[in-house]
PDB file of N, CA and C in Angstrom:
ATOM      1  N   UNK A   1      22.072  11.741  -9.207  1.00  0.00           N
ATOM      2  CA  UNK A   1      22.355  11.412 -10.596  1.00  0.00           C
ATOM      3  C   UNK A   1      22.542   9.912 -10.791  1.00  0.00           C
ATOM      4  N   UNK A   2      22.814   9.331  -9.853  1.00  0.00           N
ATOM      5  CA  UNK A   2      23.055   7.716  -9.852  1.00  0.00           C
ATOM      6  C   UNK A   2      21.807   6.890 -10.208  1.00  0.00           C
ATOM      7  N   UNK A   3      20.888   7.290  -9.683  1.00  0.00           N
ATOM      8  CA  UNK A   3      19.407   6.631  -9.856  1.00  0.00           C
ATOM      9  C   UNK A   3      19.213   6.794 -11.426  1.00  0.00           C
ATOM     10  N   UNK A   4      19.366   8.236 -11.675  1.00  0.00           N
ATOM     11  CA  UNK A   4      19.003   8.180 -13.243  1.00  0.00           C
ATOM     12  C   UNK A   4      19.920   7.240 -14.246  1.00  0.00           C
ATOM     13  N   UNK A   5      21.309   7.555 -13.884  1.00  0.00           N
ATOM     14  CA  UNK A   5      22.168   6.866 -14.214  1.00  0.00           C
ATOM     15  C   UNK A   5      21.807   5.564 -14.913  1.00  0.00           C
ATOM     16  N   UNK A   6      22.192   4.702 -12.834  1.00  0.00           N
ATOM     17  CA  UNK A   6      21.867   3.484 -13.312  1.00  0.00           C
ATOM     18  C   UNK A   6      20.775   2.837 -13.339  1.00  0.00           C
ATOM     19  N   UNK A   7      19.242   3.711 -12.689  1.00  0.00           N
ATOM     20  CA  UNK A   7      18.543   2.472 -12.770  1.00  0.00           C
ATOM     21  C   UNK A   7      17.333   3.179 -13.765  1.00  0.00           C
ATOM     22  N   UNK A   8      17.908   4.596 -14.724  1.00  0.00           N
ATOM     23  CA  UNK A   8      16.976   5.310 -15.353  1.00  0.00           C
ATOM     24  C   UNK A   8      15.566   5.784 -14.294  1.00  0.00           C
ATOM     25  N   UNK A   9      15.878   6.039 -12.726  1.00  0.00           N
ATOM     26  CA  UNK A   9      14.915   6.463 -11.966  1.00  0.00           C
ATOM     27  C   UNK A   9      15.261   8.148 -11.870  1.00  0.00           C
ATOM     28  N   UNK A  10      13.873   8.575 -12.464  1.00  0.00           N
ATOM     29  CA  UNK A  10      14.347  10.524 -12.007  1.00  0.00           C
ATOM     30  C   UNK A  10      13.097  10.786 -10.969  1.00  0.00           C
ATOM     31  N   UNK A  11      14.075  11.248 -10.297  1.00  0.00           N
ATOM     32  CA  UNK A  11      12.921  12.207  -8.912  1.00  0.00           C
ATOM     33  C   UNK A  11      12.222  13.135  -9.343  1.00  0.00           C
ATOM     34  N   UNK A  12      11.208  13.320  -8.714  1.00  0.00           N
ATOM     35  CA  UNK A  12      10.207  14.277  -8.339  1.00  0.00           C
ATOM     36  C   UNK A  12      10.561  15.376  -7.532  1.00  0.00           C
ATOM     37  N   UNK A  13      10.639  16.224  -7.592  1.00  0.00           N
ATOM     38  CA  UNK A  13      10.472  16.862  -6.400  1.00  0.00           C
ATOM     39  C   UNK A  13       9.478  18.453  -6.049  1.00  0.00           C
ATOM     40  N   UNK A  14       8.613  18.451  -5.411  1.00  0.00           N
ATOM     41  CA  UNK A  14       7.785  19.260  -4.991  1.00  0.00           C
ATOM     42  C   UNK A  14       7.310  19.826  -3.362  1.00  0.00           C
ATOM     43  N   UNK A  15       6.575  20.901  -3.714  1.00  0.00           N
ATOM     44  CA  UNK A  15       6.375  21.234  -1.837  1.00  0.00           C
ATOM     45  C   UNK A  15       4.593  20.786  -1.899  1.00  0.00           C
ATOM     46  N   UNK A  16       4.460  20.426  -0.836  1.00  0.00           N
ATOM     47  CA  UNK A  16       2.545  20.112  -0.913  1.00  0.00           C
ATOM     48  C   UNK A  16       2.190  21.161   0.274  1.00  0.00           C
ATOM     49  N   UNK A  17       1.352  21.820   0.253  1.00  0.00           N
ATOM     50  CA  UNK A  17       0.619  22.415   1.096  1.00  0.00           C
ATOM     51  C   UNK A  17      -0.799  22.264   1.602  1.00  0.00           C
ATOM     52  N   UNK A  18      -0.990  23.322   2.517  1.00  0.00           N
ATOM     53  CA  UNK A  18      -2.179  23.069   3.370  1.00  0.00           C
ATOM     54  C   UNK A  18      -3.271  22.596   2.663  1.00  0.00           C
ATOM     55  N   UNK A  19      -4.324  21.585   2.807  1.00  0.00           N
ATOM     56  CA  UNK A  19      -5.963  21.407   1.627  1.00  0.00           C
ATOM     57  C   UNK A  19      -5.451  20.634   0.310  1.00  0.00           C
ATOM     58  N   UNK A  20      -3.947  20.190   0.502  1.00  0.00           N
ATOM     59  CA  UNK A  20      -3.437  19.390  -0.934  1.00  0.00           C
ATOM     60  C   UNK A  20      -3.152  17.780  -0.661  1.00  0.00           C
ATOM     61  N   UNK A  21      -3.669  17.512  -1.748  1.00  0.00           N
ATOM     62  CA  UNK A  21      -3.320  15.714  -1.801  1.00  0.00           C
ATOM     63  C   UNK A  21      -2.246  15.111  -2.396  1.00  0.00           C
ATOM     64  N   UNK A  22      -2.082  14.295  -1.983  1.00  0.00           N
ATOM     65  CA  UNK A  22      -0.378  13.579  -3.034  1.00  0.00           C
ATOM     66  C   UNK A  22      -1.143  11.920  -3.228  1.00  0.00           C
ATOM     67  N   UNK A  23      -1.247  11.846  -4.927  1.00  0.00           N
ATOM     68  CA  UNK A  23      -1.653  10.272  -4.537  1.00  0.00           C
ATOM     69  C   UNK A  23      -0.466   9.798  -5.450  1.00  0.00           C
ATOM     70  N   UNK A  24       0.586   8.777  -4.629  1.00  0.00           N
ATOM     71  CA  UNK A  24       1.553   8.255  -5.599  1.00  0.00           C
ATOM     72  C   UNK A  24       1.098   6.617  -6.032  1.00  0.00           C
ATOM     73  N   UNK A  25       1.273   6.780  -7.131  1.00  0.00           N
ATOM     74  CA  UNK A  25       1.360   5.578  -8.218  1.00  0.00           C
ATOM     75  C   UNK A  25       1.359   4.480  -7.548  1.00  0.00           C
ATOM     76  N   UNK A  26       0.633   2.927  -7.029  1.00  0.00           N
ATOM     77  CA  UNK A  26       0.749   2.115  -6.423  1.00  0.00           C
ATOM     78  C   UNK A  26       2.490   1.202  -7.502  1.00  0.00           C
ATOM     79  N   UNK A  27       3.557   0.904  -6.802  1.00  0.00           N
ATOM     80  CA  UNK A  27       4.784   0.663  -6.942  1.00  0.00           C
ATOM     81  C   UNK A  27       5.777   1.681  -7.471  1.00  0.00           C
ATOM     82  N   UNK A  28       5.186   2.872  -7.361  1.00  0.00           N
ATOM     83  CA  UNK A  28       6.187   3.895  -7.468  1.00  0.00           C
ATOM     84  C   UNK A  28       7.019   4.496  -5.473  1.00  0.00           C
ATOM     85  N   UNK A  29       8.324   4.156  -5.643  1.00  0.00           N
ATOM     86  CA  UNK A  29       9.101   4.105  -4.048  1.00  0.00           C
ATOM     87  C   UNK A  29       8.765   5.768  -4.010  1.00  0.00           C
ATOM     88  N   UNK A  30       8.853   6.205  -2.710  1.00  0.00           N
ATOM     89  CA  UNK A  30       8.476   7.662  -2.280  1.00  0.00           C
ATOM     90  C   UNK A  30       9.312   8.183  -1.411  1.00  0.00           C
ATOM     91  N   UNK A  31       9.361   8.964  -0.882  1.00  0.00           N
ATOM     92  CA  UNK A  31      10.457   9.298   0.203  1.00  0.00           C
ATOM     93  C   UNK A  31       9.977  10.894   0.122  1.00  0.00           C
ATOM     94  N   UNK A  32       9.748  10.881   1.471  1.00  0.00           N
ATOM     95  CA  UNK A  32       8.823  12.346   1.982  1.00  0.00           C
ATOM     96  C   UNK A  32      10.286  12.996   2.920  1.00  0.00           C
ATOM     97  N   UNK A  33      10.229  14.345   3.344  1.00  0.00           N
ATOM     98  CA  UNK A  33      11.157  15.370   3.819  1.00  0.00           C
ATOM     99  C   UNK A  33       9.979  16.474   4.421  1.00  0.00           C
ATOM    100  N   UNK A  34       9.559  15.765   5.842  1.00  0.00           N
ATOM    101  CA  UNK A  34       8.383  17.269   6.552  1.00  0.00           C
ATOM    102  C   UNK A  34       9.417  18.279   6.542  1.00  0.00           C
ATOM    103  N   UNK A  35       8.508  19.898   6.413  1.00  0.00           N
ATOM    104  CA  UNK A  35       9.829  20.792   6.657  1.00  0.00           C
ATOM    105  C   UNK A  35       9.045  21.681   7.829  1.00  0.00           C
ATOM    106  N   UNK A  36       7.966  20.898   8.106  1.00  0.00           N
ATOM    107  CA  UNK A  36       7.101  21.592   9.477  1.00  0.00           C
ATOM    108  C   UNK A  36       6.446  20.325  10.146  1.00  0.00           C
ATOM    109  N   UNK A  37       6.123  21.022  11.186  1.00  0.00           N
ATOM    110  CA  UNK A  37       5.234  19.723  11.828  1.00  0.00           C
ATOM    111  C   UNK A  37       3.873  19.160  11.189  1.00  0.00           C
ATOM    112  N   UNK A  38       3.558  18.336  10.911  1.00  0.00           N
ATOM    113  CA  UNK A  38       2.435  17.728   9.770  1.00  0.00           C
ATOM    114  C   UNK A  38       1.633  16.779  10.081  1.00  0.00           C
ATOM    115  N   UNK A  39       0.487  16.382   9.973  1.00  0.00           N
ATOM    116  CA  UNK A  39      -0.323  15.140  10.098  1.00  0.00           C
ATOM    117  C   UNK A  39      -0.278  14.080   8.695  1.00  0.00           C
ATOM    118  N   UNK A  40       0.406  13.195   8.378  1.00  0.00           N
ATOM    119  CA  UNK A  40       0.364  11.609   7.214  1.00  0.00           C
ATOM    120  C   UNK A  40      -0.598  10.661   7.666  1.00  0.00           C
ATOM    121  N   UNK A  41      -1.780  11.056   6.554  1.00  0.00           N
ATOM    122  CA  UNK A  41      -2.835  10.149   6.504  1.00  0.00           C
ATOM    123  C   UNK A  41      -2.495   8.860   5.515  1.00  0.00           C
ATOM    124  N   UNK A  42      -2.335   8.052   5.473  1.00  0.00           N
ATOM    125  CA  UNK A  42      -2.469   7.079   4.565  1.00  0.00           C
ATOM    126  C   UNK A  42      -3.265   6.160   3.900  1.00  0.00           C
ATOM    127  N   UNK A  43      -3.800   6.054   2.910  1.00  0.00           N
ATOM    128  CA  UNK A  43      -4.554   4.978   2.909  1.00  0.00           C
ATOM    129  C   UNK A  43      -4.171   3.832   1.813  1.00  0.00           C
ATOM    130  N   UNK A  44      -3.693   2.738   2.136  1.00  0.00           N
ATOM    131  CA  UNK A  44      -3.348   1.802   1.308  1.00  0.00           C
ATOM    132  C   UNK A  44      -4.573   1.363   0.658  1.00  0.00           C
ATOM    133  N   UNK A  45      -4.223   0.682  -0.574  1.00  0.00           N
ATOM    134  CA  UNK A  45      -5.423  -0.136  -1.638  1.00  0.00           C
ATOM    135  C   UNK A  45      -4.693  -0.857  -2.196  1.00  0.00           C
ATOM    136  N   UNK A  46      -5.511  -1.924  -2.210  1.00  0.00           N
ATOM    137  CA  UNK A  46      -4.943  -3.153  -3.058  1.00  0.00           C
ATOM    138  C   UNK A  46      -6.164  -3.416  -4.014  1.00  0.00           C
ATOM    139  N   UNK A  47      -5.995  -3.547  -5.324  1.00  0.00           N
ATOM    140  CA  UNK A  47      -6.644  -3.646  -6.450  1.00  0.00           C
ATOM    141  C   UNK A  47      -7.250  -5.355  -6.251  1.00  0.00           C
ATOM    142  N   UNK A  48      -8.664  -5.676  -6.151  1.00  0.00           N
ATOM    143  CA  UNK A  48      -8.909  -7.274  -6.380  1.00  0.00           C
ATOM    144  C   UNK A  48      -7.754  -8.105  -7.118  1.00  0.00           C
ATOM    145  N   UNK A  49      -7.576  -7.441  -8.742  1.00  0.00           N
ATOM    146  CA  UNK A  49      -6.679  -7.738  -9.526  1.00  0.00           C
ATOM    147  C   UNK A  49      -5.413  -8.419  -8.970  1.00  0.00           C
ATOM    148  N   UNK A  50      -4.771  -7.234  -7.865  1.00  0.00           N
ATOM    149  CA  UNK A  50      -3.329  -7.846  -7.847  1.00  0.00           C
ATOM    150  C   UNK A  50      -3.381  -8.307  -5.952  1.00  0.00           C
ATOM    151  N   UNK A  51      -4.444  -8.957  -5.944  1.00  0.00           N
ATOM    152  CA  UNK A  51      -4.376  -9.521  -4.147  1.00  0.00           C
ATOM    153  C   UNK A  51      -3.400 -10.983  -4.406  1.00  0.00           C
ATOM    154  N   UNK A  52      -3.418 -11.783  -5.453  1.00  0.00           N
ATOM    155  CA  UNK A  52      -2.630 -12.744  -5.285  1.00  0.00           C
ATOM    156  C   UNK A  52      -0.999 -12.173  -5.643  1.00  0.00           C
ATOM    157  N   UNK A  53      -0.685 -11.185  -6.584  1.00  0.00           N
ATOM    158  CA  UNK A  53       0.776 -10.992  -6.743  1.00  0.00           C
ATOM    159  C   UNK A  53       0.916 -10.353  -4.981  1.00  0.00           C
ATOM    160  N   UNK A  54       0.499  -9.808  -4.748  1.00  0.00           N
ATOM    161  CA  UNK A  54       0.770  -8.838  -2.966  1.00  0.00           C
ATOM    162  C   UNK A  54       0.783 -10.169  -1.992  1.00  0.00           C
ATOM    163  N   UNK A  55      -0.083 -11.217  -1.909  1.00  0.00           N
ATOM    164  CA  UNK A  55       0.065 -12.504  -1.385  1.00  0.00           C
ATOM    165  C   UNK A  55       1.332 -13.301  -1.914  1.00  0.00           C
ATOM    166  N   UNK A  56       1.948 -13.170  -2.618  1.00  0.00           N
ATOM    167  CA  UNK A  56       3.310 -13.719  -2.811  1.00  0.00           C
ATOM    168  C   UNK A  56       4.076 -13.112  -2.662  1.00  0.00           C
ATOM    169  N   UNK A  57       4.193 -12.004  -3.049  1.00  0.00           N
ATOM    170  CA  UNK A  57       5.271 -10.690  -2.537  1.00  0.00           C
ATOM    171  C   UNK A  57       5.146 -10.904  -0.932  1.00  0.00           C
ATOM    172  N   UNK A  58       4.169 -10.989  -0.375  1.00  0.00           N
ATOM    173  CA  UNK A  58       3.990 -11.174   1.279  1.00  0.00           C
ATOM    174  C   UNK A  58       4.837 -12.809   1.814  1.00  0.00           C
ATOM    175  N   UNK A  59       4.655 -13.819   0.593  1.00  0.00           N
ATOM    176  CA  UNK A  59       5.145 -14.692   1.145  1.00  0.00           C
ATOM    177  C   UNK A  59       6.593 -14.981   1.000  1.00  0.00           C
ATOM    178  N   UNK A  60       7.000 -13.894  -0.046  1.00  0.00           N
ATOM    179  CA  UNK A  60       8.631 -13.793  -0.395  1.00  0.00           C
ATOM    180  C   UNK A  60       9.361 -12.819   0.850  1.00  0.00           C
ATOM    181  N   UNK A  61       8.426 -11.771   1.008  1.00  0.00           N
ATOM    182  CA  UNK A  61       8.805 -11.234   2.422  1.00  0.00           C
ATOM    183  C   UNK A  61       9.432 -12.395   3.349  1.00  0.00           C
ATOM    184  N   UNK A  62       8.509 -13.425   3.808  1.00  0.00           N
ATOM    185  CA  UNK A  62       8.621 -13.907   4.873  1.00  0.00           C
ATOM    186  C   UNK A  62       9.670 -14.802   4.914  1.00  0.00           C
ATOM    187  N   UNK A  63      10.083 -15.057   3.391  1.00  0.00           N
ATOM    188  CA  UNK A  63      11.308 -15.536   3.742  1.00  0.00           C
ATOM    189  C   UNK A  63      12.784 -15.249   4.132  1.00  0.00           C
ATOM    190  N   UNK A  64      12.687 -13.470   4.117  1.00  0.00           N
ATOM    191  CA  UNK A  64      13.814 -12.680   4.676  1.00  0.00           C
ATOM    192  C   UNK A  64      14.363 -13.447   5.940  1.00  0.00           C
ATOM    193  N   UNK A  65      15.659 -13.171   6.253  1.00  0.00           N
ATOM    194  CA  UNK A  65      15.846 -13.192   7.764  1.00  0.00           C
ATOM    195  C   UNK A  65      15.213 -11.747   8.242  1.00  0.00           C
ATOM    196  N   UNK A  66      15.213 -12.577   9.548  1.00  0.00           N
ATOM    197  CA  UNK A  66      14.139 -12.137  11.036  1.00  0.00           C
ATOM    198  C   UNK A  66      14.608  -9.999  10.603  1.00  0.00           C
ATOM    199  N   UNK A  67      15.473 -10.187  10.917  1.00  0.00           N
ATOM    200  CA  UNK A  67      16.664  -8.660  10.927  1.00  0.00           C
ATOM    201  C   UNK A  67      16.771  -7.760   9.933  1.00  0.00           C
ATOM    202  N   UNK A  68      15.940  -8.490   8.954  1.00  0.00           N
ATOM    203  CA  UNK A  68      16.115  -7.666   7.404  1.00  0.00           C
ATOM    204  C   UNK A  68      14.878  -6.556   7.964  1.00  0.00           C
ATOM    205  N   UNK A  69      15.246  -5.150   7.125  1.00  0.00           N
ATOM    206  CA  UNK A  69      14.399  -4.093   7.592  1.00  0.00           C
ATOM    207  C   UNK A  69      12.954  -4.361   6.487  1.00  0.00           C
ATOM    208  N   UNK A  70      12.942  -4.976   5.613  1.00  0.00           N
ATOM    209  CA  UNK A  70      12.057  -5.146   4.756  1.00  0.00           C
ATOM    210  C   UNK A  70      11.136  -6.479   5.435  1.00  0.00           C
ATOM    211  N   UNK A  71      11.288  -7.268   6.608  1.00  0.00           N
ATOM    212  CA  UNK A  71      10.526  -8.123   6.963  1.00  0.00           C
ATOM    213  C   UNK A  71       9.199  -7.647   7.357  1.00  0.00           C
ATOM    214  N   UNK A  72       8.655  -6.598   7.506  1.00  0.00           N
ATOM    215  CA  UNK A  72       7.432  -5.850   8.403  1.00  0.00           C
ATOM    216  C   UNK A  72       6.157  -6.204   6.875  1.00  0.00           C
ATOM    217  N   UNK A  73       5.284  -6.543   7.114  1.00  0.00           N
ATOM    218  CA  UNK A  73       4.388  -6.659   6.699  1.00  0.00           C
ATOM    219  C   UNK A  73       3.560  -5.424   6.792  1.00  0.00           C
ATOM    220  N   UNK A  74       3.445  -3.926   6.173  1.00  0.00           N
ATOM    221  CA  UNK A  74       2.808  -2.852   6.539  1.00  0.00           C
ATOM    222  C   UNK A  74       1.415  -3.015   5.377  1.00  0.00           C
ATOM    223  N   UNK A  75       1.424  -3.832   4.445  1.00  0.00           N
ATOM    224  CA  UNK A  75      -0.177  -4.195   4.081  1.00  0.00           C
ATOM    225  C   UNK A  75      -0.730  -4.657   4.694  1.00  0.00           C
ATOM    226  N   UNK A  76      -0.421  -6.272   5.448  1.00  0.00           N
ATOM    227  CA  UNK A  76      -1.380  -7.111   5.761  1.00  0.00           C
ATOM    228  C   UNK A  76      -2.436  -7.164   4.947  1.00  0.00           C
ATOM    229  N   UNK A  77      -1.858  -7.711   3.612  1.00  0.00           N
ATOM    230  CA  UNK A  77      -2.963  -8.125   2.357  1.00  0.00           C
ATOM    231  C   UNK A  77      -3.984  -9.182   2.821  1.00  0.00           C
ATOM    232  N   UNK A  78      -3.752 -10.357   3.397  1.00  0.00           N
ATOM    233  CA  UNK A  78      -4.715 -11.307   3.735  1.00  0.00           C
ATOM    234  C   UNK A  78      -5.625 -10.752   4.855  1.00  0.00           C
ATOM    235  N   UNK A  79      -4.873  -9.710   5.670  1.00  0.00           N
ATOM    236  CA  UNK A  79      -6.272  -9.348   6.536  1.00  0.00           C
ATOM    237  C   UNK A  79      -7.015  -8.578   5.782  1.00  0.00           C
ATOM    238  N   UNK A  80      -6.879  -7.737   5.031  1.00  0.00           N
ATOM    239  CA  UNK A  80      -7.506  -6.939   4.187  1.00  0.00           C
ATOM    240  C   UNK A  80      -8.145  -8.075   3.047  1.00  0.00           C
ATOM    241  N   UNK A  81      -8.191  -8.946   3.041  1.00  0.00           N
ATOM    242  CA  UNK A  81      -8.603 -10.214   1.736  1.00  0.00           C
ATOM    243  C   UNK A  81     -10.089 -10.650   2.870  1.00  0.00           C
ATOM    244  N   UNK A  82      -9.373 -10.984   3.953  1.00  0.00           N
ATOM    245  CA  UNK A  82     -10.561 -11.470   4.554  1.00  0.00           C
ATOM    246  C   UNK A  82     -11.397 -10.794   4.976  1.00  0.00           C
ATOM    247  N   UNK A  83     -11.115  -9.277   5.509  1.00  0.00           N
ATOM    248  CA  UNK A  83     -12.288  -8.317   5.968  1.00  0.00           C
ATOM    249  C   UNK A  83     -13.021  -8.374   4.691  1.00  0.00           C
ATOM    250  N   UNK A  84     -12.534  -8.398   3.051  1.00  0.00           N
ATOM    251  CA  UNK A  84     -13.222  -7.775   2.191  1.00  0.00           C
ATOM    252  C   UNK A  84     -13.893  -8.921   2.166  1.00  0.00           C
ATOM    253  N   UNK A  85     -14.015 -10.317   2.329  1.00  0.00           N
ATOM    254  CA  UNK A  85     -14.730 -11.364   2.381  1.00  0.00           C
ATOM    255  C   UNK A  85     -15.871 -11.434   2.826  1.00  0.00           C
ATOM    256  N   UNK A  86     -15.509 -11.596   4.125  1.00  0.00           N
ATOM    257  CA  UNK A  86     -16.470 -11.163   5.105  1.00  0.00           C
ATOM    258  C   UNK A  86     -17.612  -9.979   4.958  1.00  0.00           C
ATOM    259  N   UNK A  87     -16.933  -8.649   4.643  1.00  0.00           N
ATOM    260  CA  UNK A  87     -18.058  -7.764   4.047  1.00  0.00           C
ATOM    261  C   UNK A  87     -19.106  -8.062   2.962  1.00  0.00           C
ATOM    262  N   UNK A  88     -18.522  -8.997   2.210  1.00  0.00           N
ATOM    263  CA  UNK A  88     -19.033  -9.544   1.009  1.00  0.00           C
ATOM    264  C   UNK A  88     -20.361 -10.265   1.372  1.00  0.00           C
ATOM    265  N   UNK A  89     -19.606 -11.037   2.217  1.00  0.00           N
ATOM    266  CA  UNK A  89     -20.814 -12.227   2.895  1.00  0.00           C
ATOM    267  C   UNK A  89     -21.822 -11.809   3.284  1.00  0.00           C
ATOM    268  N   UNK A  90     -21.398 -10.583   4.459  1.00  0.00           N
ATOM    269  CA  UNK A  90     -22.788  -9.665   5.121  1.00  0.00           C
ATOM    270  C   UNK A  90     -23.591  -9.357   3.888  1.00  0.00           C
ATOM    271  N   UNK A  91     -22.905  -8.752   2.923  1.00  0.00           N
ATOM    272  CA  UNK A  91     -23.793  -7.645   1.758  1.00  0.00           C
ATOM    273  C   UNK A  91     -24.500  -8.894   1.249  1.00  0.00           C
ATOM    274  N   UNK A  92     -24.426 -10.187   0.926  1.00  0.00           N
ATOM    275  CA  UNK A  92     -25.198 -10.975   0.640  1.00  0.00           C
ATOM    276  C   UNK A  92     -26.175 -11.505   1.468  1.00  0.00           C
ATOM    277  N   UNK A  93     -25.889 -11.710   2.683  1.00  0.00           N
ATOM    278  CA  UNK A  93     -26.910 -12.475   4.108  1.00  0.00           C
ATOM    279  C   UNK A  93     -27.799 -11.485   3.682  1.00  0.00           C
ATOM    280  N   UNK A  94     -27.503  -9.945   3.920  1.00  0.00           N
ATOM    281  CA  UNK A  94     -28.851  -8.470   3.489  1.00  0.00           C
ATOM    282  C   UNK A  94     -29.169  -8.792   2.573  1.00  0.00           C
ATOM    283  N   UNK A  95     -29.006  -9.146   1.589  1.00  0.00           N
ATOM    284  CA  UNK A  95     -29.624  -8.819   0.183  1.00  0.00           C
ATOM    285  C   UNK A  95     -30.571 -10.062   0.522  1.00  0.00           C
ATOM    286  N   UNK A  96     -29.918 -11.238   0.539  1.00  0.00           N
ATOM    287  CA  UNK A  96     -31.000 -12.902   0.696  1.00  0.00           C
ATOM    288  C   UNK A  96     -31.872 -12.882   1.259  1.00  0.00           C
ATOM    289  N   UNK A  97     -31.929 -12.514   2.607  1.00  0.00           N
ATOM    290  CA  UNK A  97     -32.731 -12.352   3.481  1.00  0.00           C
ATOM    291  C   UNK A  97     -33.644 -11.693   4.016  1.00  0.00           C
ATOM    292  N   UNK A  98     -33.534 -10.631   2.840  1.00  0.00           N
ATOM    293  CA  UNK A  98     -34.862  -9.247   2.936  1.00  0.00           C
ATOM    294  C   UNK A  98     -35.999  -9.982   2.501  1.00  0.00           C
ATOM    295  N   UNK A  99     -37.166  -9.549   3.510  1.00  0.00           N
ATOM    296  CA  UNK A  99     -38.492 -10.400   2.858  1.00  0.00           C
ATOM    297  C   UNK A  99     -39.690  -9.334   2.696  1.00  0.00           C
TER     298      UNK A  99
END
């Protein structure tokens, strides 16, 4: 009741089963409860749109101390900036260079 309270946050709560997907809201917080043994696939996305707000959010990270549990970088937005670069580049070298 506190969440709703004070920060007007109301939970969800549901069971997912076998052949079912859960896609939550990119900045909506989550918090999962297995009640069997399970396989968590994940797949993060970062929208072109918001690669520079996630690049500052990454660089506000880094200014945590070392010990803070929030220091872990689990995007790695800039590696994901540069693979998508790089892919970019290839898809162009193919396209230029077909004769």
């Amino acid at each position: 009741m506190r969440l709703k309270e004070e920060f007007k946050i109301e939970p969800w709560t549901f069971q997912q089963h076998v052949g079912e997907a859960v896609i939550i809201p990119a900045g909506c917080p989550y918090q999962i409860r297995n009640s069997k043994c399970c396989v968590h696939a994940v797949l993060e996305f970062v929208s072109p749109e918001n690669v520079a707000e996630c690049i500052q959010l990454i660089d506000e990270v880094r200014r945590l101390p070392e010990d803070h549990k929030a220091k872990v970088d689990k995007l790695e937005v800039k590696k994901m900036a540069l693979h998508s670069m790089s892919a970019a580049i290839d898809e162009i070298r193919q396209l230029t260079c077909k004769t």
